[in-house]
Structure formats: structure tokens, C-alpha cells
N, C-alpha and C. Protein backbone atom coordinates (compact mmCIF):
# COMPACT_ATOMS: atom_id res chain seq x y z
N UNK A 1 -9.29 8.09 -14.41
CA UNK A 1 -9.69 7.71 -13.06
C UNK A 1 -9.85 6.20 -13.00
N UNK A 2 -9.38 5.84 -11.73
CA UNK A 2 -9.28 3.81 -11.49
C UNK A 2 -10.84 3.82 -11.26
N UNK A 3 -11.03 2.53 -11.98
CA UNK A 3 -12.21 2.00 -11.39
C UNK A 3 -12.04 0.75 -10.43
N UNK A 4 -12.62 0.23 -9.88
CA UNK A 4 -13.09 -0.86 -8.67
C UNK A 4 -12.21 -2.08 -9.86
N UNK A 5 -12.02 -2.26 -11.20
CA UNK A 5 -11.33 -3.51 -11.58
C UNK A 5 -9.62 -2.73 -11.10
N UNK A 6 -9.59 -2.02 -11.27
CA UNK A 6 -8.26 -1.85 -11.20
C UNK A 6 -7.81 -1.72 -9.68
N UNK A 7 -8.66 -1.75 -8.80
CA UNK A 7 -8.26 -1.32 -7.79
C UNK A 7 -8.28 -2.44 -6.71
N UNK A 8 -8.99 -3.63 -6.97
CA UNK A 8 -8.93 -4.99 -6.74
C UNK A 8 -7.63 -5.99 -7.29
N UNK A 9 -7.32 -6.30 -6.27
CA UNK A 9 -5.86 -6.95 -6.06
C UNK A 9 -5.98 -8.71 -6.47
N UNK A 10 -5.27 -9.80 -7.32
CA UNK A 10 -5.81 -11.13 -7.01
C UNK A 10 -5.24 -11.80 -5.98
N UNK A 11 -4.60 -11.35 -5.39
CA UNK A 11 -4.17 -12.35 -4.10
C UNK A 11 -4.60 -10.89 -2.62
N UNK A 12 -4.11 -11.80 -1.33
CA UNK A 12 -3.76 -10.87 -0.18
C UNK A 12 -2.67 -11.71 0.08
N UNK A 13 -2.08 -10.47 0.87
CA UNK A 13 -0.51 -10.47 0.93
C UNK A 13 -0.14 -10.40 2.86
N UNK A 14 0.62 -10.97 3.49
CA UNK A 14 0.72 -10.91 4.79
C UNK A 14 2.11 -10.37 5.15
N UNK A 15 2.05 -9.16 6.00
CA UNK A 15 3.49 -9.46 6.41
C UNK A 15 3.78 -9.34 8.05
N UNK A 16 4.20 -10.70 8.87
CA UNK A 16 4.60 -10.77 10.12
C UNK A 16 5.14 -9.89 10.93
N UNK A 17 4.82 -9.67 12.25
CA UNK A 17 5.77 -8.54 13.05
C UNK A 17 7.30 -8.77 12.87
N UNK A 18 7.61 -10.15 12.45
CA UNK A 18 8.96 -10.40 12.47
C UNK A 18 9.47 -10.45 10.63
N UNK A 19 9.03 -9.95 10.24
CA UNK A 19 8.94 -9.91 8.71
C UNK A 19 9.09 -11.16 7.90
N UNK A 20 8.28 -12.40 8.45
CA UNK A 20 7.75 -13.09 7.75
C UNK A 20 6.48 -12.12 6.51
N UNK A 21 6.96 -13.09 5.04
CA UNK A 21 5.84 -12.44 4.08
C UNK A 21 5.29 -14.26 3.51
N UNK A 22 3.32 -13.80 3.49
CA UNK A 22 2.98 -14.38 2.66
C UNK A 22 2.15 -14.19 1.57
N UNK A 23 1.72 -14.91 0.72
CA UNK A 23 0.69 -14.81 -0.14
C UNK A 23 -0.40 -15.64 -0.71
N UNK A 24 -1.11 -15.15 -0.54
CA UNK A 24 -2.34 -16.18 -0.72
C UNK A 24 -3.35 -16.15 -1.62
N UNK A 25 -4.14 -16.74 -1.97
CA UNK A 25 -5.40 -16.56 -2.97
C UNK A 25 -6.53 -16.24 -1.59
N UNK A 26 -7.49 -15.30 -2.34
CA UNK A 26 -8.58 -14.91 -1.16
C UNK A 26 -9.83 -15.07 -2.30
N UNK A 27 -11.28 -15.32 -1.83
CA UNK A 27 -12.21 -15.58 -2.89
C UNK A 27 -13.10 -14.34 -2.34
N UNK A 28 -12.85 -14.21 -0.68
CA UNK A 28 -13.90 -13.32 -0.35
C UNK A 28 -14.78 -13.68 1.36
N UNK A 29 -14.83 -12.41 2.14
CA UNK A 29 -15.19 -12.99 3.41
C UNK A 29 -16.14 -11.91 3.70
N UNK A 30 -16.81 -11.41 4.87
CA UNK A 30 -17.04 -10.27 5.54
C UNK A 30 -16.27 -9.68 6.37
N UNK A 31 -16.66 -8.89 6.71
CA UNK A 31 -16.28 -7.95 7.69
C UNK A 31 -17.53 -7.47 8.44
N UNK A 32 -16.58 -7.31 10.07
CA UNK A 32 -17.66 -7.02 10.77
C UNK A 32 -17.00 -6.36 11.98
N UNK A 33 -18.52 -5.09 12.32
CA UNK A 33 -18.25 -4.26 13.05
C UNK A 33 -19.51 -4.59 14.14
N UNK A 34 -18.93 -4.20 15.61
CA UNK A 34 -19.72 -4.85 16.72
C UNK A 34 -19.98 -3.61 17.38
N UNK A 35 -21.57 -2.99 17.77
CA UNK A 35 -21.47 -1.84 18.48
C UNK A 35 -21.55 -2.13 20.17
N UNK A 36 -20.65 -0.87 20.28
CA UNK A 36 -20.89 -1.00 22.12
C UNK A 36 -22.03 -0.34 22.75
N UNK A 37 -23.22 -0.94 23.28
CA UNK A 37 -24.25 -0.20 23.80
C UNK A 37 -24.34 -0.41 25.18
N UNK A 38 -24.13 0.49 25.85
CA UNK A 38 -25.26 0.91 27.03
C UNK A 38 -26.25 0.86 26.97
N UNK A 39 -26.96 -0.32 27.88
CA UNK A 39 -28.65 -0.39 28.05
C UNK A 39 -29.18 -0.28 29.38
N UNK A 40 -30.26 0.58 29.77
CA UNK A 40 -30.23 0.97 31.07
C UNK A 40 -31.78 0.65 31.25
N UNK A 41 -32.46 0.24 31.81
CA UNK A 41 -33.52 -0.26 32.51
C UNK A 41 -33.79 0.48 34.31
N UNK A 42 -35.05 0.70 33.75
CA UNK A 42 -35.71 1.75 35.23
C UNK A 42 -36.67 0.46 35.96
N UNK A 43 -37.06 0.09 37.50
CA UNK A 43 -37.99 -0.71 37.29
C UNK A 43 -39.30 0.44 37.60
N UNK A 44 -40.53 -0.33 36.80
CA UNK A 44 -41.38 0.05 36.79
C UNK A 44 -41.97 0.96 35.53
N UNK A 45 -41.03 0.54 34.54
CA UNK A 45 -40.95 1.40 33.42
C UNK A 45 -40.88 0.18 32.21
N UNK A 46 -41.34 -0.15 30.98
CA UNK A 46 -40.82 -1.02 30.14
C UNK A 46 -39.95 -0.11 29.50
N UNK A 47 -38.79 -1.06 28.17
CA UNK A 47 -37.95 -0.43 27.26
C UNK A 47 -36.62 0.18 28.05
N UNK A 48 -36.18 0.52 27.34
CA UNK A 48 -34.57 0.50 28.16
C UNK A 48 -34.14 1.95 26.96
N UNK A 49 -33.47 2.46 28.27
CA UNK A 49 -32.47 3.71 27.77
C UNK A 49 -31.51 3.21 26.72
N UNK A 50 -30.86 3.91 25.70
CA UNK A 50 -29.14 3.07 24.89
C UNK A 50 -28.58 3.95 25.10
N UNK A 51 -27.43 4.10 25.04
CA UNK A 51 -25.96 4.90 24.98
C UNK A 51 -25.06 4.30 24.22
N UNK A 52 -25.11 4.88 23.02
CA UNK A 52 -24.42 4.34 22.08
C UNK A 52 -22.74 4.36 22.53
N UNK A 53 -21.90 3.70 23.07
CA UNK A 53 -20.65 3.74 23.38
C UNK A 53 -19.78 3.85 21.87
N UNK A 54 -19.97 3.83 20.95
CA UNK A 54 -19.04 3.36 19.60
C UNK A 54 -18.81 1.90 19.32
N UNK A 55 -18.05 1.79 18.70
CA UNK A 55 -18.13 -0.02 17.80
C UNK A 55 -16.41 -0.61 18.80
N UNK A 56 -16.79 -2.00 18.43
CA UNK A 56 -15.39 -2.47 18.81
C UNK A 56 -14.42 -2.56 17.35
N UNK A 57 -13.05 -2.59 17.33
CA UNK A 57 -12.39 -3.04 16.39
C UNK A 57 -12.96 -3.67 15.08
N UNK A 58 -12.85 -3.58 14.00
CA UNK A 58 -13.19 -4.02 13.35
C UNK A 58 -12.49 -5.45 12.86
N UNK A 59 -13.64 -6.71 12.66
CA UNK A 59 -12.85 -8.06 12.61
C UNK A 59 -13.63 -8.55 11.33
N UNK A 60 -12.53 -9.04 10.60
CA UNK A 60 -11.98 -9.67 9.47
C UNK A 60 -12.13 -11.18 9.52
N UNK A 61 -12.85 -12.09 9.53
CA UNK A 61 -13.08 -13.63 8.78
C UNK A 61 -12.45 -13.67 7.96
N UNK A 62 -11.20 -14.23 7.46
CA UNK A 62 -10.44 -14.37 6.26
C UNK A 62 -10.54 -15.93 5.96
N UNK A 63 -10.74 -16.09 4.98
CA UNK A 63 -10.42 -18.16 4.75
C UNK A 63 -9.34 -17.31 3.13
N UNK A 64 -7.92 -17.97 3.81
CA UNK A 64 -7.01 -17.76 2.04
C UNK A 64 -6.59 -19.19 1.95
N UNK A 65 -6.21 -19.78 1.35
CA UNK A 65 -5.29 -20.39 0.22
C UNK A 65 -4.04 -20.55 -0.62
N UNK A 66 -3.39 -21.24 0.04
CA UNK A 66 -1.97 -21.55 -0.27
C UNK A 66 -1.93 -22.49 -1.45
N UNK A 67 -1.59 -22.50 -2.66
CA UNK A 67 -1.04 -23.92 -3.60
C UNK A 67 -0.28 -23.62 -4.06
N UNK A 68 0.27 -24.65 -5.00
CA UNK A 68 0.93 -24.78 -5.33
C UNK A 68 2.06 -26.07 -5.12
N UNK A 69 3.17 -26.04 -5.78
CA UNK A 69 3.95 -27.64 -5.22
C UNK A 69 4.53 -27.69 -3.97
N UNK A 70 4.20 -26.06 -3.45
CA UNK A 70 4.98 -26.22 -1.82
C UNK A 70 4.17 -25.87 -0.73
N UNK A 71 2.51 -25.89 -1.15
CA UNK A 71 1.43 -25.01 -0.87
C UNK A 71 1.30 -25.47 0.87
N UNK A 72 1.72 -27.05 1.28
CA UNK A 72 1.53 -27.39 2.45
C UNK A 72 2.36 -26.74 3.51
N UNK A 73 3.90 -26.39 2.83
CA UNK A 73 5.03 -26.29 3.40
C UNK A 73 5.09 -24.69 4.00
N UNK A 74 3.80 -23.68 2.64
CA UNK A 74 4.24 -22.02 3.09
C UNK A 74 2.85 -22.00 4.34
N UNK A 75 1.94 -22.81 3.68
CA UNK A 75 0.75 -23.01 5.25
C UNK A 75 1.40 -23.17 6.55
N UNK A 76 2.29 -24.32 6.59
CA UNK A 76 2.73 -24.46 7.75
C UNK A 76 3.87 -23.53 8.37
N UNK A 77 3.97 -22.97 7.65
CA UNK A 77 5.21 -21.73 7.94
C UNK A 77 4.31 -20.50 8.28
N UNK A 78 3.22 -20.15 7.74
CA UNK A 78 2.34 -19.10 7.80
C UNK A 78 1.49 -19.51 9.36
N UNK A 79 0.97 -20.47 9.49
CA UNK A 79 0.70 -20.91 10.71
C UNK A 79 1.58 -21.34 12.13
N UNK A 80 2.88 -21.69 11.73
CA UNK A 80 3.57 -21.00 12.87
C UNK A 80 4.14 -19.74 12.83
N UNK A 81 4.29 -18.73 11.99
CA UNK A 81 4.45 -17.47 12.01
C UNK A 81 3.21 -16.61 12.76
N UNK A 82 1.78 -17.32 13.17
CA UNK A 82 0.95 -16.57 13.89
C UNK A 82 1.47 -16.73 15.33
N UNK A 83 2.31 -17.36 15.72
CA UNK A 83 2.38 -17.63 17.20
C UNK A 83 3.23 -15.86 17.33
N UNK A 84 4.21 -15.09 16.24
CA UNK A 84 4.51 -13.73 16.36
C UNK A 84 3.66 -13.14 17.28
N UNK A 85 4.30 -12.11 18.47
CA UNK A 85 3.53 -11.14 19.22
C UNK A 85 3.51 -10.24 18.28
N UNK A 86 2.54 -9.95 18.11
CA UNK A 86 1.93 -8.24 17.47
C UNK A 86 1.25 -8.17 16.24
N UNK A 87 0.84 -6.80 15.66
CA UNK A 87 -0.25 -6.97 14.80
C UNK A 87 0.80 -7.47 13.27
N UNK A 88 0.15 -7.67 12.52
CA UNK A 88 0.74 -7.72 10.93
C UNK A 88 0.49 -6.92 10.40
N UNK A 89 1.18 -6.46 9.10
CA UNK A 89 0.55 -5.51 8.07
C UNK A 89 -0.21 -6.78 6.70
N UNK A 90 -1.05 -6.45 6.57
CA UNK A 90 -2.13 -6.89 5.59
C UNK A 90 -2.16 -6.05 4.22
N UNK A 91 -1.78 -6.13 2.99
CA UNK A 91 -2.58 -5.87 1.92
C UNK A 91 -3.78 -7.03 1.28
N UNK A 92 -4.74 -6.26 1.58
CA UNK A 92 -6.15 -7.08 1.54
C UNK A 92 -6.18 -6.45 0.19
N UNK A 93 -6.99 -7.54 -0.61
CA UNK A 93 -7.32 -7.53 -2.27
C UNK A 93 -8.15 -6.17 -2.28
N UNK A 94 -9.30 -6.20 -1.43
CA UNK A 94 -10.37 -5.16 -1.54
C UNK A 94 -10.63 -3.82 -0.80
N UNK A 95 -9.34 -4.07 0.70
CA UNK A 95 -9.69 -2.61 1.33
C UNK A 95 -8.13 -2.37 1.60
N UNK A 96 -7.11 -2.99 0.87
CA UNK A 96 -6.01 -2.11 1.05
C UNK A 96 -4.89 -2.27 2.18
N UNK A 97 -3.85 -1.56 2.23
CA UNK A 97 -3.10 -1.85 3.31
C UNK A 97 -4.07 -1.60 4.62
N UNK A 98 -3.86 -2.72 5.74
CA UNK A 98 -4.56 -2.50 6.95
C UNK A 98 -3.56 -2.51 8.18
N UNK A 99 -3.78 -2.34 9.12
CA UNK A 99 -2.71 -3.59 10.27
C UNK A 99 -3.46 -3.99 10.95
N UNK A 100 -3.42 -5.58 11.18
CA UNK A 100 -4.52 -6.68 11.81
C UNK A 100 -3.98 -7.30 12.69
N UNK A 101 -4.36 -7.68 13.84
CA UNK A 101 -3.64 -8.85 14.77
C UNK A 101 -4.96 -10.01 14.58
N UNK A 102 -4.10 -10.62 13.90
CA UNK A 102 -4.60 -12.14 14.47
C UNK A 102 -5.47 -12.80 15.57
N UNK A 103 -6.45 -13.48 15.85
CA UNK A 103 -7.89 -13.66 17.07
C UNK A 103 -7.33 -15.57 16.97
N UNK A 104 -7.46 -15.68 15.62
CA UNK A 104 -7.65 -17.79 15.49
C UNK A 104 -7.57 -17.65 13.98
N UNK A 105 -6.62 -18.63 14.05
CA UNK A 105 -6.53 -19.56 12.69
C UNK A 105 -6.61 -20.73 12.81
N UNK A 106 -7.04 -21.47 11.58
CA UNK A 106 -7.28 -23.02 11.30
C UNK A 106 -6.80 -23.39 10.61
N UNK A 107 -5.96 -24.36 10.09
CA UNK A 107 -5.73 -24.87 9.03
C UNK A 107 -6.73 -26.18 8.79
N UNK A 108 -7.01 -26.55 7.53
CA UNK A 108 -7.54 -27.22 6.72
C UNK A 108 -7.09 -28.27 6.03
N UNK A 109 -6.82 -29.68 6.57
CA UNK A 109 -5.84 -30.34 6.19
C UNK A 109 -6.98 -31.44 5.42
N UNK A 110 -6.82 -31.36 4.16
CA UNK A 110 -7.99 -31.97 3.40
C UNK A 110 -6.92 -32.40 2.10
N UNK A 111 -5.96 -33.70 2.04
CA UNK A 111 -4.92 -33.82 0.91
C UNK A 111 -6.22 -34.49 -0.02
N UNK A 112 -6.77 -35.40 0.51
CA UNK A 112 -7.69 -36.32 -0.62
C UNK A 112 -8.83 -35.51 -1.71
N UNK A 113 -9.01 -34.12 -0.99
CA UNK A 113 -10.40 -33.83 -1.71
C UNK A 113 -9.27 -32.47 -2.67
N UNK A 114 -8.25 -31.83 -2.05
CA UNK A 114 -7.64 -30.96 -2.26
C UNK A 114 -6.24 -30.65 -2.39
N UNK A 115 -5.63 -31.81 -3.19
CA UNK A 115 -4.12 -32.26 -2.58
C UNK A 115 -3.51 -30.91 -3.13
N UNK A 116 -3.31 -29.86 -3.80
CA UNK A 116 -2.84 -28.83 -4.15
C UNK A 116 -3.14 -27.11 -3.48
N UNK A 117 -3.53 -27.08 -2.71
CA UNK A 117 -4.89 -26.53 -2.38
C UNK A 117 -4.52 -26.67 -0.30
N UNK A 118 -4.04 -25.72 0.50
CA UNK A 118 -4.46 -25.90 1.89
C UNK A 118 -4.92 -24.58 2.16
N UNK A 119 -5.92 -24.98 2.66
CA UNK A 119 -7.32 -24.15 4.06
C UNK A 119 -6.85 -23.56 4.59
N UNK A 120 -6.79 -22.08 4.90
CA UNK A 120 -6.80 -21.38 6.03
C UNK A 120 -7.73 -20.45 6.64
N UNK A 121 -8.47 -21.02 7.85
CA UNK A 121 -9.66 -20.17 8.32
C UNK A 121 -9.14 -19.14 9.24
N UNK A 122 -9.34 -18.11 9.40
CA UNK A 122 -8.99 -16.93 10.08
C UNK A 122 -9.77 -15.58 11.33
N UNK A 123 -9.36 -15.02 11.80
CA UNK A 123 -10.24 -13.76 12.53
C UNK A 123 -9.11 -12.82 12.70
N UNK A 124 -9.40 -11.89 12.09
CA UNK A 124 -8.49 -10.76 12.77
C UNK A 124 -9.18 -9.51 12.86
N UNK A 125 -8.64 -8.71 14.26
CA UNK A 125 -9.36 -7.55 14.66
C UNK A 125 -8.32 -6.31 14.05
N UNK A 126 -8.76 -4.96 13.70
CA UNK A 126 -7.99 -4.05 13.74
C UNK A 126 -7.92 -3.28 14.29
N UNK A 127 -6.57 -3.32 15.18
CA UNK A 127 -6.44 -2.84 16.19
C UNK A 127 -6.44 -1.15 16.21
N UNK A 128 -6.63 -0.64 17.76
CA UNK A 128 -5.81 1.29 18.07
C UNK A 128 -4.41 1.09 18.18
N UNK A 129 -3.87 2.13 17.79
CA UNK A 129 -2.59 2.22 18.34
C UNK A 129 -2.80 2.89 19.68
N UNK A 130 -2.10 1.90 20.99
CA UNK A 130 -1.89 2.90 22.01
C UNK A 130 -2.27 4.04 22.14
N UNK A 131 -0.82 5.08 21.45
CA UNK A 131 -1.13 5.89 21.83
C UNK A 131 -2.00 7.19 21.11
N UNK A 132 -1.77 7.15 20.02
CA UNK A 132 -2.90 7.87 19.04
C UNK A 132 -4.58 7.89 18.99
N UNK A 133 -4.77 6.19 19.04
CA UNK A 133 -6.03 5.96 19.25
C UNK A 133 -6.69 5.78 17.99
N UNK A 134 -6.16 5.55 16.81
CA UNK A 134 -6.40 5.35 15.47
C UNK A 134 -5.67 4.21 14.78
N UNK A 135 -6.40 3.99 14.00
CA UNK A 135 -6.43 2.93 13.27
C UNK A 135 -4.91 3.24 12.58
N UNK A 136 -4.24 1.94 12.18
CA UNK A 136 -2.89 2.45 11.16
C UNK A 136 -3.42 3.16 9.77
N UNK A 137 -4.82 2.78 9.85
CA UNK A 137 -5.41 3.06 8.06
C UNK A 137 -5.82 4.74 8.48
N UNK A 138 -6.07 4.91 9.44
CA UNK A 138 -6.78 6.63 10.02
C UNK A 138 -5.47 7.11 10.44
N UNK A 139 -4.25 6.58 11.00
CA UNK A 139 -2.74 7.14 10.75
C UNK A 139 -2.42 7.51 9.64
N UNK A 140 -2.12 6.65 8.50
CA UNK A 140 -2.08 6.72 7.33
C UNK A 140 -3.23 7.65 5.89
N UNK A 141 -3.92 8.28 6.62
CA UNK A 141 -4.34 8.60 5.78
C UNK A 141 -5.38 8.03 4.42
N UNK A 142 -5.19 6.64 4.55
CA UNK A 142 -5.98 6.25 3.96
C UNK A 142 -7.82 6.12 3.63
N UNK A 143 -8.61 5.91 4.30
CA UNK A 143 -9.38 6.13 4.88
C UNK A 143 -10.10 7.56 4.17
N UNK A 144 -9.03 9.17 4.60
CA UNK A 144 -9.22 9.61 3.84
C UNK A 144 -8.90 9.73 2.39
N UNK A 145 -8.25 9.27 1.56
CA UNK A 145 -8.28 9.25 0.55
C UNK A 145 -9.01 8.52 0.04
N UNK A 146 -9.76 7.16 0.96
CA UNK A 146 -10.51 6.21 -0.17
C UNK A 146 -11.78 6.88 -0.51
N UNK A 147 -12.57 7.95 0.98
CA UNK A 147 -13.53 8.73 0.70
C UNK A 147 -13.47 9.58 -0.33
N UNK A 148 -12.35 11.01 -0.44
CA UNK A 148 -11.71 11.60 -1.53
C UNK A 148 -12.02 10.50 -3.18
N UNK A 149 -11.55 9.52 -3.22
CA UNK A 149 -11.69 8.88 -4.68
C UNK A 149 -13.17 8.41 -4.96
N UNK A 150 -14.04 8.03 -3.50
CA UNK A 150 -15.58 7.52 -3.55
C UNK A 150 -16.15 9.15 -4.32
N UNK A 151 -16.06 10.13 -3.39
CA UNK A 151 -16.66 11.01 -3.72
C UNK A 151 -16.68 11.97 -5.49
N UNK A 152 -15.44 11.78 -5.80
CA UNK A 152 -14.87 11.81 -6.73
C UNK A 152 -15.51 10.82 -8.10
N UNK A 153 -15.63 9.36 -7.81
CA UNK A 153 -15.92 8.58 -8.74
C UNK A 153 -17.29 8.93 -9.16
N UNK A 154 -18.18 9.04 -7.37
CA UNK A 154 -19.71 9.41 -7.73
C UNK A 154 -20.30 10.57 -8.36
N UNK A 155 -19.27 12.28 -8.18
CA UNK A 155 -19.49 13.14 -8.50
C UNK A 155 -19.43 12.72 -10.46
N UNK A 156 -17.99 12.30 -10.97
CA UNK A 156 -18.12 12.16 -12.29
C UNK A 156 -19.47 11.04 -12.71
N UNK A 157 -19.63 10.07 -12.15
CA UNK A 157 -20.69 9.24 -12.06
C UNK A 157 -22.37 9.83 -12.34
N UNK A 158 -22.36 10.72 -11.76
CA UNK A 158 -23.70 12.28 -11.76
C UNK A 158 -23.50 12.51 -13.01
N UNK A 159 -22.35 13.35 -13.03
CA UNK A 159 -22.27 14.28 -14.31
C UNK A 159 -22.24 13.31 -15.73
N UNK A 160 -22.00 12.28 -15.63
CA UNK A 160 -21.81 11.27 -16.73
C UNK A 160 -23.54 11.14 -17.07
N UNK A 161 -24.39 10.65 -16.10
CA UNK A 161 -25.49 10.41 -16.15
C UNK A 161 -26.67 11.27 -16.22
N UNK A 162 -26.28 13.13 -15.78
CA UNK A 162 -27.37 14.02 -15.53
C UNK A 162 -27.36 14.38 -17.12
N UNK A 163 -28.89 14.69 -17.47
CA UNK A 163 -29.29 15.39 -18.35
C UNK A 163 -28.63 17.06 -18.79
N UNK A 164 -28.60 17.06 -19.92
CA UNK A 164 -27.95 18.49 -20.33
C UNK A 164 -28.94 19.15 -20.77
């Protein structure tokens, strides 16, 4: 059975709606999920009703890293490859194939402190498909299988650790 070293990737990998591919070094970002609430207020009443509506898309802060001797040249190719309409496919180091559209990127143009070395700050949301209404990772199946291997790791994880 894989553990979490094997299953961690050292780069993330991009690939364009127009099949631009890149690759990058990633050190590590969050992720973040935004809930939709309904809040309803009576007057004459304090505190407020919620209605939990569900979360929005889930969005990705990425900062990666291009070097190398052409490290300025695949940045600037990777940064006009965001002007592409539509989402990308992503293999992210830590959660796997995704599909992300792009929110804002930055580049980081720092030659004096980092001449080998260019910045890229990022946001990407993951999108529904139209018409399904699921994620490419809840299309794919993934999702369930990463639960399937969690549950799996923790069950042997028990039995490794319970008393006989």
C-alpha cells in the first residue's frame, strides 16, 4: 500500500485548453472553500436565521516556479498561455489531476535577488461542468477513490496499532 511519500509529486504540471504544457516547482499554498449562506433577520427579534446554500468552487492560491537557463522565457510563455479561454487540466503535487480555470496571475520579475528563479502568483477556481454539475475530479471518479485509499490506509493503520 502507497503511502503519502509516494503519492506526492515534486513538481505541478499545467496543461492549457489549447495544449500548451508546463512545469513547475510548487513549495506549497492553501486551498480554500467559501460557504454560501443565507442570513435572514426578523425586526424585532435579535440573531438571524442561516440557510446553509453549499460552498462556492473551490480556489487554489498557487505561487510555482520556473528555472532554469530558460526559466524567464517558459514564464513568459506560461503567462501568455493564461489569456486561453477555458479551464486547464492541473496535476497538482498533492491532490492530483484537477481541472482549474484560472481567476489572476502575477509574475514576479525579481532578476537581481533571483536571476534563475521567476515568480508566479496565482488563483484558480474549480470549476462545474455545465452540464453534469460536478467537478472533473467527481466525473472522474477520483474523489472516490482518494476516500476508498484514506479509508483503507486508516483501517490498516487501526489494525497495525490495536492491541491483540
Amino acid at each position: 500500500m502507497s503511502d503519502w511519500r509516494t503519492r506526492l509529486q515534486p513538481t505541478i504540471k499545467f496543461f492549457s485548453p489549447d495544449g500548451n504544457q508546463f512545469e513547475a516547482k510548487w513549495k506549497g499554498d492553501t486551498r480554500e472553500i467559501e460557504k454560501m449562506i443565507g442570513e435572514f433577520t426578523f425586526p424585532g427579534r435579535n440573531g438571524s436565521v442561516l440557510q446553509d446554500l453549499g460552498s462556492r468552487g473551490a480556489r487554489y492560491p498557487l505561487t510555482i516556479y520556473f528555472d532554469g537557463p530558460n526559466h524567464d522565457l517558459t514564464a513568459s510563455a506560461f503567462f501568455e498561455a493564461i489569456k486561453e479561454r477555458g479551464s486547464w487540466q492541473v496535476e497538482h503535487p498533492v491532490h492530483g489531476f484537477m481541472e482549474l480555470q484560472p481567476i489572476r496571475v502575477s509574475t514576479v520579475d525579481n532578476p537581481t535577488e533571483s536571476g534563475n528563479v521567476t515568480e508566479i502568483t496565482s488563483e484558480w477556481v474549480e470549476p462545474l461542468d455545465e452540464e453534469t454539475l460536478e467537478t472533473a475530479r467527481q466525473a472522474w471518479g477520483v474523489i472516490d477513490q482518494l476516500q476508498k485509499d484514506l479509508n483503507a490506509a486508516s483501517a490498516q493503520s487501526f489494525d497495525d496499532t490495536a492491541p491483540e
